[in-house]
Every structure is written in C-alpha cells, then in structure tokens.
PDB file of N, CA and C in Angstrom:
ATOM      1  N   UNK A   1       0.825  -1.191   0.000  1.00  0.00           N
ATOM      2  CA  UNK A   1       0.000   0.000   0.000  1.00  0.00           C
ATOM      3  C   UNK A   1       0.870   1.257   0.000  1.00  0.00           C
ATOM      4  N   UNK A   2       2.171   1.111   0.649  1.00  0.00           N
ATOM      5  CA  UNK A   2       2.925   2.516   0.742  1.00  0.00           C
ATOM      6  C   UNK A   2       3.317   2.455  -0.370  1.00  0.00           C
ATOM      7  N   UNK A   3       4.075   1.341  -1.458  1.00  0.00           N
ATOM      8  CA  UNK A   3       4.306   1.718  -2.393  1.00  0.00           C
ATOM      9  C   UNK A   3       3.022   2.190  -3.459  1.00  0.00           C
ATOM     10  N   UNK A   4       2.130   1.718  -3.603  1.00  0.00           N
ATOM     11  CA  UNK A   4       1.211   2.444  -4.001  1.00  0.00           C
ATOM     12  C   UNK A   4       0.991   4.122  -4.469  1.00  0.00           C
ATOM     13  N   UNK A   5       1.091   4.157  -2.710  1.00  0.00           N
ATOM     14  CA  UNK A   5       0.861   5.920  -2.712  1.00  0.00           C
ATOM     15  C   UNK A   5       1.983   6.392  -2.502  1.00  0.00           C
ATOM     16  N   UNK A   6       3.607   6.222  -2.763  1.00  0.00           N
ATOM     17  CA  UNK A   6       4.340   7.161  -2.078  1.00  0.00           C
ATOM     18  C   UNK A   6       5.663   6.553  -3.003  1.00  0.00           C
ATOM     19  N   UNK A   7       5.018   5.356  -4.127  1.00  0.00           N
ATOM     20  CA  UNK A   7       5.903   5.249  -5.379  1.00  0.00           C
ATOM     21  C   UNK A   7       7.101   4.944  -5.164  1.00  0.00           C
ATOM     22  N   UNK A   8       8.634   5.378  -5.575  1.00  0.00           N
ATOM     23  CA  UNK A   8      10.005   5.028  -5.380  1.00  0.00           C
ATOM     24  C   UNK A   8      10.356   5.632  -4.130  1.00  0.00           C
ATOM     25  N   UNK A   9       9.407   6.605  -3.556  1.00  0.00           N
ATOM     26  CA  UNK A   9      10.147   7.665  -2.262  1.00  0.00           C
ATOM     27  C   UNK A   9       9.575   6.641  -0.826  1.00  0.00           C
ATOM     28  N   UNK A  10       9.245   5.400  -1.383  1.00  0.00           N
ATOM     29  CA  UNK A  10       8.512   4.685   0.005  1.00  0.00           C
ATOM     30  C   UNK A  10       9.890   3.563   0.690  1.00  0.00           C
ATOM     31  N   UNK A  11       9.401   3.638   1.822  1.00  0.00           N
ATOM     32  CA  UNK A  11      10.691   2.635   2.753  1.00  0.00           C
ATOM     33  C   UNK A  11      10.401   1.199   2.254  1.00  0.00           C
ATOM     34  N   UNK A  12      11.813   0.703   2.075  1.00  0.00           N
ATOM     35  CA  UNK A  12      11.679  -0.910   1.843  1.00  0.00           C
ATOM     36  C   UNK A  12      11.066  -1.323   2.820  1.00  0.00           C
ATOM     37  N   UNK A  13      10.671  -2.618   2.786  1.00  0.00           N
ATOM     38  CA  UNK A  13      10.405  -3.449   4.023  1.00  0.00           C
ATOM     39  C   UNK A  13      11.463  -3.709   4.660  1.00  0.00           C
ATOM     40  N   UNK A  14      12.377  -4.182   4.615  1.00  0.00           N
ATOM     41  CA  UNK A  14      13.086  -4.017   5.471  1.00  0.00           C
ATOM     42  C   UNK A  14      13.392  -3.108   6.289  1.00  0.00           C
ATOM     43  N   UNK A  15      13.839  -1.892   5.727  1.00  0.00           N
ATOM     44  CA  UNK A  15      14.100  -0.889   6.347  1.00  0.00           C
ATOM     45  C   UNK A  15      12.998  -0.678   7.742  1.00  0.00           C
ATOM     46  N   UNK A  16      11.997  -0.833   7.208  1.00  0.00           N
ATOM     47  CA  UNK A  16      10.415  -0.576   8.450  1.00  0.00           C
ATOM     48  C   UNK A  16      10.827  -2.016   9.119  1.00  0.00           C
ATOM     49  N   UNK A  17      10.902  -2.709   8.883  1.00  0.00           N
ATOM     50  CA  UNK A  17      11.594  -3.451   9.908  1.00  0.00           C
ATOM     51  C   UNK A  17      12.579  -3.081  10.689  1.00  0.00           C
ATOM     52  N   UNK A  18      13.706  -3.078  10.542  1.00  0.00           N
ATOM     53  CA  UNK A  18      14.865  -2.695  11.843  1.00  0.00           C
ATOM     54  C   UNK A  18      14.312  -1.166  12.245  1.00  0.00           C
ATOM     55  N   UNK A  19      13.588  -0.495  11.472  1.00  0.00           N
ATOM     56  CA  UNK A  19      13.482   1.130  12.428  1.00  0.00           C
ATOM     57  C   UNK A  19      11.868   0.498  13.286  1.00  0.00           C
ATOM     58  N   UNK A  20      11.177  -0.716  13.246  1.00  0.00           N
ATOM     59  CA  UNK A  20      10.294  -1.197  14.052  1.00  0.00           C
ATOM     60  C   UNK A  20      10.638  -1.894  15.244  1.00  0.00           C
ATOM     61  N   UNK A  21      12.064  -2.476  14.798  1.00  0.00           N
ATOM     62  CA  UNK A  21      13.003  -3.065  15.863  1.00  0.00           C
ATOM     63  C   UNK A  21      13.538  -2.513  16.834  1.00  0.00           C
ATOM     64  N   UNK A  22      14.092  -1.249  16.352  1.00  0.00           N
ATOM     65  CA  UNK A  22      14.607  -0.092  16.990  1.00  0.00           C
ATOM     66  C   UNK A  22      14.130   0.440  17.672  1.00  0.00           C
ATOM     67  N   UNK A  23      12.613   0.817  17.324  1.00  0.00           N
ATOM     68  CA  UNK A  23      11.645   1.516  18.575  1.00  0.00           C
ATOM     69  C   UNK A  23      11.048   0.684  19.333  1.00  0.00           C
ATOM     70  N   UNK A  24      10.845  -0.653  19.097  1.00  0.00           N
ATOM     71  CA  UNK A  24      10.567  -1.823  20.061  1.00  0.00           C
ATOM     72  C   UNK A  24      11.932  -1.292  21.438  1.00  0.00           C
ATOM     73  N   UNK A  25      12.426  -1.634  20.746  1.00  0.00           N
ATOM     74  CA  UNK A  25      13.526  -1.759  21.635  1.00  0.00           C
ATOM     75  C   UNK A  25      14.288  -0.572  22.702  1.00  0.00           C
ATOM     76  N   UNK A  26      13.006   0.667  22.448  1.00  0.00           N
ATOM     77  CA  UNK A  26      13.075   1.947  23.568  1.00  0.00           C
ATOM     78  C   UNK A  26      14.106   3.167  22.701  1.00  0.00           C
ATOM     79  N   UNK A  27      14.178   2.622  21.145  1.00  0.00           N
ATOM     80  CA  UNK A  27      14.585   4.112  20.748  1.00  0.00           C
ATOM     81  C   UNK A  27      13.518   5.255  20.651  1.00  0.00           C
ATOM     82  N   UNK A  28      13.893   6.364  20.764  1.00  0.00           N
ATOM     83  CA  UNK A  28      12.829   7.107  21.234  1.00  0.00           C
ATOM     84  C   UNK A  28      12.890   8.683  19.878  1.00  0.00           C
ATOM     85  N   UNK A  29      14.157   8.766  18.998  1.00  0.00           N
ATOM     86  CA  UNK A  29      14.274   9.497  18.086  1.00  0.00           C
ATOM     87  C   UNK A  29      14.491   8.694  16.445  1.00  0.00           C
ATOM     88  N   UNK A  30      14.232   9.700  15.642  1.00  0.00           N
ATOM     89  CA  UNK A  30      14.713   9.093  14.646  1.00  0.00           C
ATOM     90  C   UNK A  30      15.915   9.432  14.253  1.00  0.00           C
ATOM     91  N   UNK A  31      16.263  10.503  14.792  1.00  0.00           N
ATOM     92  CA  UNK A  31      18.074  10.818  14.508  1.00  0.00           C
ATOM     93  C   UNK A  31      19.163  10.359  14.603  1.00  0.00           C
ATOM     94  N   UNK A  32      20.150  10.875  13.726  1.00  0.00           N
ATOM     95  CA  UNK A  32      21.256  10.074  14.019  1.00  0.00           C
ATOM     96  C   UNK A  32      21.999   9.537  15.000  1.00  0.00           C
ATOM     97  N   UNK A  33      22.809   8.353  15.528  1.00  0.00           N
ATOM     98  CA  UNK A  33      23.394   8.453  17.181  1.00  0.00           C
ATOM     99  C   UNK A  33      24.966   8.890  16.455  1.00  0.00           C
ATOM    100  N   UNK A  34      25.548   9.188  17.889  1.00  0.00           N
ATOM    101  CA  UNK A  34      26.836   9.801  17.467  1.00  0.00           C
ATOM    102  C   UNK A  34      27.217   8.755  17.127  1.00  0.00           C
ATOM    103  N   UNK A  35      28.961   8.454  16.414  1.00  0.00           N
ATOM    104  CA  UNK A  35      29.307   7.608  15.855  1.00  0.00           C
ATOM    105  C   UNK A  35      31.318   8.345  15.957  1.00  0.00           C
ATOM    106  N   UNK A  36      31.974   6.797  16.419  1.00  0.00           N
ATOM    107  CA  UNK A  36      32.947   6.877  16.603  1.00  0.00           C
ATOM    108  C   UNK A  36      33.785   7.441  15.198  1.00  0.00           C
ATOM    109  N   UNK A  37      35.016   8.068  15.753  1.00  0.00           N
ATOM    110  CA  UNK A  37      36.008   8.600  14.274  1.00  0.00           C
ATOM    111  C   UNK A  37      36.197  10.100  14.201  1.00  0.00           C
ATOM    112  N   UNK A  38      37.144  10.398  13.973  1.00  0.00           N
ATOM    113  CA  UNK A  38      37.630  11.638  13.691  1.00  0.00           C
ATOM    114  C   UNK A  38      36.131  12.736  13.227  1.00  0.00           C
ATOM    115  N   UNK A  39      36.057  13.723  14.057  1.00  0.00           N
ATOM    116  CA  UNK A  39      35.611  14.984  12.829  1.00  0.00           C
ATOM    117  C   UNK A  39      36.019  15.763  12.162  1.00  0.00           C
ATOM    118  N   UNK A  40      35.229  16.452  11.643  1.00  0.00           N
ATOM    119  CA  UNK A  40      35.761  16.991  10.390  1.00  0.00           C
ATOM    120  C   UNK A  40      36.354  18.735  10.906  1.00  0.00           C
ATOM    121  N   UNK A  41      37.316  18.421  10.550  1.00  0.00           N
ATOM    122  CA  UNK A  41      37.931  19.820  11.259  1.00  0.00           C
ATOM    123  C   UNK A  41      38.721  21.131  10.316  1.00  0.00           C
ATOM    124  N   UNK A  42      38.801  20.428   8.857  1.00  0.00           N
ATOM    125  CA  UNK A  42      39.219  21.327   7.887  1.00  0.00           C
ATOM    126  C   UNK A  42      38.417  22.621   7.569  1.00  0.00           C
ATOM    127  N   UNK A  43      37.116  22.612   7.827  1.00  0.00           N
ATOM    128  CA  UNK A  43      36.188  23.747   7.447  1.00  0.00           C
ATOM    129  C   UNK A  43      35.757  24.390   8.480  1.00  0.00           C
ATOM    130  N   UNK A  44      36.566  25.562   9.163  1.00  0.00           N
ATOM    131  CA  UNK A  44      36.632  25.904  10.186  1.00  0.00           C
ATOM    132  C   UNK A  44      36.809  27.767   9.829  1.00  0.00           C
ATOM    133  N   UNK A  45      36.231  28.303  10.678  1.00  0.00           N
ATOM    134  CA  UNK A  45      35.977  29.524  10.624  1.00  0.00           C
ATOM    135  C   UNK A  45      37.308  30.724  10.106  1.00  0.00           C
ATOM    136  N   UNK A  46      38.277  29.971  10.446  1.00  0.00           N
ATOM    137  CA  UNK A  46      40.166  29.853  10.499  1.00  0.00           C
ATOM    138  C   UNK A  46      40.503  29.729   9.107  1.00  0.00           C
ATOM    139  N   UNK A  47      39.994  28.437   8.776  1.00  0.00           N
ATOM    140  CA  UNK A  47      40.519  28.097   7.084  1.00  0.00           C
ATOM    141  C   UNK A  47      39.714  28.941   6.177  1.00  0.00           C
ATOM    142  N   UNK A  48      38.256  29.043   6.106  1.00  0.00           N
ATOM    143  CA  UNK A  48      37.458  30.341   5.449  1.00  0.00           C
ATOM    144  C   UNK A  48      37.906  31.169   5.706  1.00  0.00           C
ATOM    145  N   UNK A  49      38.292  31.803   5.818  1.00  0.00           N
ATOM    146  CA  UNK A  49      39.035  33.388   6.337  1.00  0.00           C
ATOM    147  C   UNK A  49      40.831  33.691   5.823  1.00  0.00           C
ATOM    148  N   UNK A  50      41.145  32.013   5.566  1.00  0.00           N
ATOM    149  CA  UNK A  50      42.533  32.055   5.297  1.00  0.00           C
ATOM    150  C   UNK A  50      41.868  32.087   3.739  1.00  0.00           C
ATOM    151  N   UNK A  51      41.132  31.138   3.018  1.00  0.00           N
ATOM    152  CA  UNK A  51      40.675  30.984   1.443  1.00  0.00           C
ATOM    153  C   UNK A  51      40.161  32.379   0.953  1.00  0.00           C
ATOM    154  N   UNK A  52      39.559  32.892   1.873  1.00  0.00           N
ATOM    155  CA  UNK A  52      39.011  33.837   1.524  1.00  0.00           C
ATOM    156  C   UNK A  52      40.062  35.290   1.394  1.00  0.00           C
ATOM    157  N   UNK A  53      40.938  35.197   2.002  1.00  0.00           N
ATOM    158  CA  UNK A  53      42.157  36.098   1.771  1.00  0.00           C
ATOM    159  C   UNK A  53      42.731  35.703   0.356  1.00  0.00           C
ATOM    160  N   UNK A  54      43.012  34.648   0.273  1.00  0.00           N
ATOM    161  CA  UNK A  54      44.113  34.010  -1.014  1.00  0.00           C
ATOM    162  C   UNK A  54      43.043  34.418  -1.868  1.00  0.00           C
ATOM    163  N   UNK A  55      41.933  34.269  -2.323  1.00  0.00           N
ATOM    164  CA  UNK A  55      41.262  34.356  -3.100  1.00  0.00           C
ATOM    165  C   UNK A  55      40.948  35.904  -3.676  1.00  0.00           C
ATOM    166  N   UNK A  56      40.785  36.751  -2.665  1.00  0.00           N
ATOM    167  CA  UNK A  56      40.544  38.246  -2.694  1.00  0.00           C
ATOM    168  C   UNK A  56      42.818  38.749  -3.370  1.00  0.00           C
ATOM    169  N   UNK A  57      43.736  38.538  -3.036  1.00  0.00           N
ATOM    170  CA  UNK A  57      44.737  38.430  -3.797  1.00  0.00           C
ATOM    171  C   UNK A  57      44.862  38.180  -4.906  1.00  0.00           C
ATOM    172  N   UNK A  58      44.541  36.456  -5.172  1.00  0.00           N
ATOM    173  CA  UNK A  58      44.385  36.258  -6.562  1.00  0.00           C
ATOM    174  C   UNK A  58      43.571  35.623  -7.192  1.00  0.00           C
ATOM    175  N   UNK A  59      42.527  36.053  -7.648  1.00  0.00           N
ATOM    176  CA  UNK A  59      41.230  35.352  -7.996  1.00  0.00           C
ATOM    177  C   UNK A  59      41.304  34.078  -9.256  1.00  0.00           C
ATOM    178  N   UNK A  60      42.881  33.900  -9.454  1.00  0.00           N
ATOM    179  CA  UNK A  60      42.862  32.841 -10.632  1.00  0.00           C
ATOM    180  C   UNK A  60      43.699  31.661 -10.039  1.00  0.00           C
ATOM    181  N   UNK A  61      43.733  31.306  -8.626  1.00  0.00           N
ATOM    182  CA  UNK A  61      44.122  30.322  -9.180  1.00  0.00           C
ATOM    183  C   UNK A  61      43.119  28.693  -8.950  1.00  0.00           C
ATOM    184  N   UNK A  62      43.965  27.755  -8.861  1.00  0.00           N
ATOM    185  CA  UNK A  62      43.371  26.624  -9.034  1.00  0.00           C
ATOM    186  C   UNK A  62      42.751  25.654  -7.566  1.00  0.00           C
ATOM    187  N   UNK A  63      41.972  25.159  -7.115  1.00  0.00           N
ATOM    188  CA  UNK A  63      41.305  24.597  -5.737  1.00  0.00           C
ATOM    189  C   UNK A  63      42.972  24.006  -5.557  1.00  0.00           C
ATOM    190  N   UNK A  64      43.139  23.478  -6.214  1.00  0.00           N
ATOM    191  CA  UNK A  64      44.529  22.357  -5.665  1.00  0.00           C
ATOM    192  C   UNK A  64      45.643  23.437  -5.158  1.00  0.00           C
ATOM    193  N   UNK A  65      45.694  24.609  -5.875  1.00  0.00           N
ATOM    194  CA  UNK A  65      47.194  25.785  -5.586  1.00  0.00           C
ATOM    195  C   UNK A  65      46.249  26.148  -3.890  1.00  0.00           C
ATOM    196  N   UNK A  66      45.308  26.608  -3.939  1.00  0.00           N
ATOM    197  CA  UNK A  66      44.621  27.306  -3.224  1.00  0.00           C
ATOM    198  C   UNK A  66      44.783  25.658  -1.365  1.00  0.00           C
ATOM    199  N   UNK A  67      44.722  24.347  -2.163  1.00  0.00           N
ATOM    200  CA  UNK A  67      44.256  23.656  -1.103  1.00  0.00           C
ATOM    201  C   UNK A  67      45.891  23.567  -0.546  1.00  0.00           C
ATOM    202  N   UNK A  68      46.966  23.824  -1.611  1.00  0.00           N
ATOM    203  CA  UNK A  68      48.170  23.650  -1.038  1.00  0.00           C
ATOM    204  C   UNK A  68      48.398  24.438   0.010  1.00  0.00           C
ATOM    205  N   UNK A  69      48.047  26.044  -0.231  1.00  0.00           N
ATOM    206  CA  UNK A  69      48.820  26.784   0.608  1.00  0.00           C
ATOM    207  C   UNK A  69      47.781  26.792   1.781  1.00  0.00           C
ATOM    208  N   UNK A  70      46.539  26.265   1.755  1.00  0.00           N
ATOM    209  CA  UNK A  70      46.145  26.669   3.143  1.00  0.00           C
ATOM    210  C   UNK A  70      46.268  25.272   3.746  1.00  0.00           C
ATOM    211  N   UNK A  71      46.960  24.098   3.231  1.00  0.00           N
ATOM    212  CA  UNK A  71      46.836  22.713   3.628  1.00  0.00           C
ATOM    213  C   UNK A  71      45.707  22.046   4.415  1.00  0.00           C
ATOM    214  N   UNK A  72      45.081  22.019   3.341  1.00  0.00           N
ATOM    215  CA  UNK A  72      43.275  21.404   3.759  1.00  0.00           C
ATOM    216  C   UNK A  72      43.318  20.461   2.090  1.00  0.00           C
ATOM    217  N   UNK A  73      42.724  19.550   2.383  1.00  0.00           N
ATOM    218  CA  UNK A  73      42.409  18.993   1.055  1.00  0.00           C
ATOM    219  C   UNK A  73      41.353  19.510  -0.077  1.00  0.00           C
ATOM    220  N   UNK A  74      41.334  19.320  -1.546  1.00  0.00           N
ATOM    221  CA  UNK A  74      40.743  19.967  -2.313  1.00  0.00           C
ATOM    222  C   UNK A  74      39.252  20.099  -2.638  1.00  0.00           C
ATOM    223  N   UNK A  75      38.662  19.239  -1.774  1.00  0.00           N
ATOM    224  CA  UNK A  75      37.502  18.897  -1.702  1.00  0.00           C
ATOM    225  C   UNK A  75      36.811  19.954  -0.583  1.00  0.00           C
ATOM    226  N   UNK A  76      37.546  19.928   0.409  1.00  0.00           N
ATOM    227  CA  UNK A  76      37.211  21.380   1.540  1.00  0.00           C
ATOM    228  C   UNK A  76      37.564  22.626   1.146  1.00  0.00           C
ATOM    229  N   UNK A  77      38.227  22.641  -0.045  1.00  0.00           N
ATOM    230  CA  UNK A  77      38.601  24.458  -0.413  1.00  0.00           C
ATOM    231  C   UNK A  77      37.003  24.365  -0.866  1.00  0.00           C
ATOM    232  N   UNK A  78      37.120  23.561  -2.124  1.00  0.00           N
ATOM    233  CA  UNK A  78      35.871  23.476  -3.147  1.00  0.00           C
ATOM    234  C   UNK A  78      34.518  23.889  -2.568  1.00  0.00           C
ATOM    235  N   UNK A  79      34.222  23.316  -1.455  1.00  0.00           N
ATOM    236  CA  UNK A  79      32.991  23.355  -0.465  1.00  0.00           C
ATOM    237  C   UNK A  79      33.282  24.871   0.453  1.00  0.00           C
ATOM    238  N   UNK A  80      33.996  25.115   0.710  1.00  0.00           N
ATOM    239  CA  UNK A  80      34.515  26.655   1.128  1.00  0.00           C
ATOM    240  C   UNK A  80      34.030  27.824   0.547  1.00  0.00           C
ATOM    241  N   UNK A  81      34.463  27.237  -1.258  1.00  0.00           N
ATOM    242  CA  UNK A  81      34.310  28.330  -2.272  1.00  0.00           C
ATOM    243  C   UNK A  81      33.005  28.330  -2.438  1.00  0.00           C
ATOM    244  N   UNK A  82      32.234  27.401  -2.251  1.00  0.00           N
ATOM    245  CA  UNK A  82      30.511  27.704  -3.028  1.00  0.00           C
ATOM    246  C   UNK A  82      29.804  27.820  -2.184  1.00  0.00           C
ATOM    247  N   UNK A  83      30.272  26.977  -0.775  1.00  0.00           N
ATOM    248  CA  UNK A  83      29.031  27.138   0.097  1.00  0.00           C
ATOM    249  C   UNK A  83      29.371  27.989   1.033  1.00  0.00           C
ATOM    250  N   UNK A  84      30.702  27.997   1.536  1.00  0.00           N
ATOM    251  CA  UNK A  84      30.551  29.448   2.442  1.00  0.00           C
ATOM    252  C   UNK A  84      30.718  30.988   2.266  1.00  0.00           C
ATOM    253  N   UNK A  85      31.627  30.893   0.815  1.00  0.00           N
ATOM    254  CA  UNK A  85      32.017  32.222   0.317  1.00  0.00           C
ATOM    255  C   UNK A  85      31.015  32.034  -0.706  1.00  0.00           C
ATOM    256  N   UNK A  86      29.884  31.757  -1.401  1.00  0.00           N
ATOM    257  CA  UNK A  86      29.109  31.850  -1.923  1.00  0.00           C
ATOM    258  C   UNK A  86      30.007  31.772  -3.307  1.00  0.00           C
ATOM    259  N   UNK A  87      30.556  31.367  -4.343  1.00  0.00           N
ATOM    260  CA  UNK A  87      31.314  31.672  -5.322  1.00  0.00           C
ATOM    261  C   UNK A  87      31.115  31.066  -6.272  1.00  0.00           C
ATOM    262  N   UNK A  88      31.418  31.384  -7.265  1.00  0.00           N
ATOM    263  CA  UNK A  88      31.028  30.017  -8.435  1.00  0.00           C
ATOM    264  C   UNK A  88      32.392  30.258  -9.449  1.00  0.00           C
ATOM    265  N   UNK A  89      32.706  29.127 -10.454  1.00  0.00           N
ATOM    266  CA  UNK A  89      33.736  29.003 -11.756  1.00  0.00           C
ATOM    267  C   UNK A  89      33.303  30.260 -12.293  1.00  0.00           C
ATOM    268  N   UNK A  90      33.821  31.021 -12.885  1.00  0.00           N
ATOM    269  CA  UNK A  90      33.855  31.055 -14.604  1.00  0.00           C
ATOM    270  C   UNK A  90      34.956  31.483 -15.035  1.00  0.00           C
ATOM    271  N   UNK A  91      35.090  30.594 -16.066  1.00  0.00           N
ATOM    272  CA  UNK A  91      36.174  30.746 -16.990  1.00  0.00           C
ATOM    273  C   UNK A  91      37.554  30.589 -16.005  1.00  0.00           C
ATOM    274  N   UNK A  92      37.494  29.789 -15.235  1.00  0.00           N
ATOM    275  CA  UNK A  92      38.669  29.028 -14.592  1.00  0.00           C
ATOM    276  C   UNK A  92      38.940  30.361 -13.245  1.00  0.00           C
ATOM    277  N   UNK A  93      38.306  31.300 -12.875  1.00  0.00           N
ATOM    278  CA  UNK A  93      38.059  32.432 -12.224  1.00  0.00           C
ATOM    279  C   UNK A  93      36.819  32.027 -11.319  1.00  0.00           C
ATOM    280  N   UNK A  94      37.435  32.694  -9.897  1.00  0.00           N
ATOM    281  CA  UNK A  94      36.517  32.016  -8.615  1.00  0.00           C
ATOM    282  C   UNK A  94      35.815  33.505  -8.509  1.00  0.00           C
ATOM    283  N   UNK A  95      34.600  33.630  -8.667  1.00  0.00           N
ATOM    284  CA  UNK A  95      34.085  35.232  -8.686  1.00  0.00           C
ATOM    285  C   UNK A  95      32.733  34.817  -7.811  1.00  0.00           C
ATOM    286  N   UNK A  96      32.061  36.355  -7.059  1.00  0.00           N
ATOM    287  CA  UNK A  96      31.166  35.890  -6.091  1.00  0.00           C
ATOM    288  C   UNK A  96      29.698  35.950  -7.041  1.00  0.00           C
ATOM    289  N   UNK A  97      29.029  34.563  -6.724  1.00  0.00           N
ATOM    290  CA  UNK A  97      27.547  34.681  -7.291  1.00  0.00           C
ATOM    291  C   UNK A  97      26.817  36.274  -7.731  1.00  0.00           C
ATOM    292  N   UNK A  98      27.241  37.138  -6.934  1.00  0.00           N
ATOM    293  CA  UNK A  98      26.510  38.097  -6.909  1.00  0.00           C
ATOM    294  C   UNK A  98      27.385  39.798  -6.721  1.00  0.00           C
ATOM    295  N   UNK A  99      27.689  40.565  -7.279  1.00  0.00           N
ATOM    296  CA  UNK A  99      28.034  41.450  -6.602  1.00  0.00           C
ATOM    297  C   UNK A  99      28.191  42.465  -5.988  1.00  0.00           C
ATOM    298  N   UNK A 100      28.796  42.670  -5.159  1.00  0.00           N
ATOM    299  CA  UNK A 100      28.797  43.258  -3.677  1.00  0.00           C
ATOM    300  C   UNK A 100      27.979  45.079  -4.824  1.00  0.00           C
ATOM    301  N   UNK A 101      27.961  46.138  -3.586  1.00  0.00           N
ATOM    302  CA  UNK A 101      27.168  47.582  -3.974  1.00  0.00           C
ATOM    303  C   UNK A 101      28.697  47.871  -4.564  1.00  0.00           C
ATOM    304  N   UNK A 102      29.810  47.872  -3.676  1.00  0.00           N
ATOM    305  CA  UNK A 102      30.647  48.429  -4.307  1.00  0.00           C
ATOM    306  C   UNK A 102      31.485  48.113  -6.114  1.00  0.00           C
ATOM    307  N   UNK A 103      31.247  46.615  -5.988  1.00  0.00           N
ATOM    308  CA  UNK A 103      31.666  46.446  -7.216  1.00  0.00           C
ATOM    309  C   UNK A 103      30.903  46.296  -8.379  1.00  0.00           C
ATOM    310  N   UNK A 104      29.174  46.414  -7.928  1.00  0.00           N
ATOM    311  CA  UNK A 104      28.698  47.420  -8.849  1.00  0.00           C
ATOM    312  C   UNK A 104      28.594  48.425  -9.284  1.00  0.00           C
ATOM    313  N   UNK A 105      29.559  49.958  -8.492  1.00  0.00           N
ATOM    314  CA  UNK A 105      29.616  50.977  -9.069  1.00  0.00           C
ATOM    315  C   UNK A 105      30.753  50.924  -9.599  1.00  0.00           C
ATOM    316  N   UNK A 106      32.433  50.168  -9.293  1.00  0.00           N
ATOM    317  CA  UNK A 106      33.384  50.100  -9.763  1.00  0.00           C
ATOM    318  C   UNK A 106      32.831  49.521 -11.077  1.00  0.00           C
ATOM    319  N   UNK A 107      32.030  48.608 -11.525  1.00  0.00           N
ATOM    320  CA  UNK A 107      31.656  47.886 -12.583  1.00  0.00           C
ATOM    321  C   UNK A 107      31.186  49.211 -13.612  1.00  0.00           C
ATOM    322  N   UNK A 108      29.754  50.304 -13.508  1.00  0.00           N
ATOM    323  CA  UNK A 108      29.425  51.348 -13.911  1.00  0.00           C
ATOM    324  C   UNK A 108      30.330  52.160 -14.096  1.00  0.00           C
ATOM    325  N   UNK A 109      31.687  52.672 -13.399  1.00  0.00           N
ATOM    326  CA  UNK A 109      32.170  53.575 -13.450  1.00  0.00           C
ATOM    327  C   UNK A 109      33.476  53.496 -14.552  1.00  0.00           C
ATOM    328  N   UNK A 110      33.407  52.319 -14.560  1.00  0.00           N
ATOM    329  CA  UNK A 110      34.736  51.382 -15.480  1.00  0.00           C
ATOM    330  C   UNK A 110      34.790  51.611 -16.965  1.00  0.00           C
ATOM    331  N   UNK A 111      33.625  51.502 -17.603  1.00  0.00           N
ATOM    332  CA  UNK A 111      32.816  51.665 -18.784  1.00  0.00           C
ATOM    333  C   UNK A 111      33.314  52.791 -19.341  1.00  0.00           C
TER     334      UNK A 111
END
C-alpha cells in the first residue's frame, strides 16, 4: 500500500523493519546516534578566512594551488568556495555569485 501511494520515495520493508526493531527496543528518536572517528575539522571559521584572503589576492588560481597553501584537502577548499564564500567558476576564475554595492559601481564607473 505505501508503495502504491508514495511510489520510489517509500521505505523498503526491510528498512520498516529494523526502524520497528529499533523503537521496540526503547529508541525514542529518529536521529542520528553519534558515531565513533575523527571529525571533520578542515572547514573551520580559520581556514574560510585564510581561502578567503588568497582568493581576494588572486582570484585565478586553481582549488589544488589554493588547497596547497592553506593545507586542507581539495575537496574542503571546493565546499569553502561555493558554500561558504558563496562563489562560483567562470572561466577558470573564482568570482562571487553576486556582486557586492561596491563592485557594482566600480563595474558602472569602469565603462
């Protein structure tokens, strides 16, 4: 019947099994439990602020030049650049989605 009404987005049976098991058994959330292992400590208020300097210097270079000098791997600059500094590619150039009041009048005044 759930697949019915709720199509590919419905829980296997199984799955409703062990999360039926689970609350049998006095779990009381559906959230995650903590889980042993290192966290993640490269994307830190410290390293944004260091990317975000290198970047305002030189807006061309590459996630890998950029992951060298702040020594974080290239996958945490990458996630740095779009999701915390808001930024996107173009043309091999890290530029902000949107821009700021001032560098829309430097932009007008340039012309």
């Amino acid at each position: 019947m759930l697949v019915q009404v709720y199509g590919d987005n419905a829980m296997k049976k199984t799955a409703v099994y062990r999360w039926v098991k689970r609350f049998s058994e006095g779990r009381g959330s559906v959230t995650d439990e903590e889980r042993s292992g290192r966290p993640a400590t490269s994307r830190t208020e410290e390293n944004i602020a260091k990317v975000r300097q290198i970047v305002r210097e030189n807006h061309r270079l590459t996630v890998r030049s950029i992951a060298e000098q702040v020594i974080i791997d290239g996958e945490t600059v990458r996630k740095i650049l779009t999701e915390d500094l808001d930024m996107r590619k173009v043309c091999a150039t890290m530029v902000p989605k949107e821009l700021t009041e001032e560098q829309k009048q430097r932009r007008v005044f340039s012309y």
